[in-house]
Protein backbone atom coordinates (compact mmCIF):
# COMPACT_ATOMS: atom_id res chain seq x y z
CA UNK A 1 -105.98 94.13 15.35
CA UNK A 2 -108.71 94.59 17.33
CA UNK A 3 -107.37 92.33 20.31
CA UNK A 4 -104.48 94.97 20.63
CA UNK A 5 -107.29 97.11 21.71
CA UNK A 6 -109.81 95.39 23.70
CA UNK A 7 -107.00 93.05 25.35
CA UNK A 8 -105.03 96.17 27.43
CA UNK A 9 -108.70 97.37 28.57
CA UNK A 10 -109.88 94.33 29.65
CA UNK A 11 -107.14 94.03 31.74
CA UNK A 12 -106.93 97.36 33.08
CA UNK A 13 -110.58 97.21 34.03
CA UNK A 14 -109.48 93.80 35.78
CA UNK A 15 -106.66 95.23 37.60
CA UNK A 16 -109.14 98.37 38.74
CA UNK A 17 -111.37 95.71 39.64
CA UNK A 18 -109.13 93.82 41.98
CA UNK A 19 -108.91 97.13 44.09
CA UNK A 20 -112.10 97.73 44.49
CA UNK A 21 -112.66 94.39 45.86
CA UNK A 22 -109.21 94.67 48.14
CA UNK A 23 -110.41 97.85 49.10
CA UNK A 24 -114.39 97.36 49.64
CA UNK A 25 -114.05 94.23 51.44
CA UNK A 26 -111.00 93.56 53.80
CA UNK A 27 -112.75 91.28 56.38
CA UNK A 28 -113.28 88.75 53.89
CA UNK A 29 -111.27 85.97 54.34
CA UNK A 30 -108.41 85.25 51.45
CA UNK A 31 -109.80 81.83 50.04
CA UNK A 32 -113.45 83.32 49.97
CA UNK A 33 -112.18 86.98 48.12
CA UNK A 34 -110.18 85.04 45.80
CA UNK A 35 -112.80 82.72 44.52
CA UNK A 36 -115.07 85.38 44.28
CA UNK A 37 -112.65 87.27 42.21
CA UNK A 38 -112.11 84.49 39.87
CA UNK A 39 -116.06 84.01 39.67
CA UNK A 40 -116.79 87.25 38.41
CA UNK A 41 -113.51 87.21 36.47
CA UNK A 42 -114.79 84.53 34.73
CA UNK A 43 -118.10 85.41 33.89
CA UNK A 44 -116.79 88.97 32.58
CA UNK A 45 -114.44 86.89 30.46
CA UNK A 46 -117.33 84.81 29.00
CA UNK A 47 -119.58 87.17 28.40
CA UNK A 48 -117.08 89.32 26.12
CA UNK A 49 -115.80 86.00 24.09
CA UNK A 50 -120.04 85.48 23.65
CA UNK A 51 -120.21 89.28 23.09
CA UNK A 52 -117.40 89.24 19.85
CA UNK A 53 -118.44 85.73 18.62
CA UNK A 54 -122.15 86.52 18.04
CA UNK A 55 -121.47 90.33 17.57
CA UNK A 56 -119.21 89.60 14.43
């Protein structure tokens, strides 16, 4: 139940995430902005998984 909740956030947050990163840093060339997106993506990702798993 619980995932219908946190899931749309998450993503939202992601999506408003992506334009702040289009947005603050333009010059930065496409290879280097998208690995940095899916860097902090990532980490974000496992740090709520560790967050419900030890939080339950």
């Amino acid at each position: 139940m619980w995932l219908l909740v946190i899931v749309p956030i998450v993503a939202a947050l992601y999506g408003v995430y992506l334009r702040y990163v289009l947005v603050k840093y333009p010059e930065m060339e496409e290879p280097a902005r998208r690995k940095f997106i899916y860097v902090v993506g990532a980490v974000a990702l496992v740090l709520i998984t560790l967050d419900f798993m030890f939080a339950r």
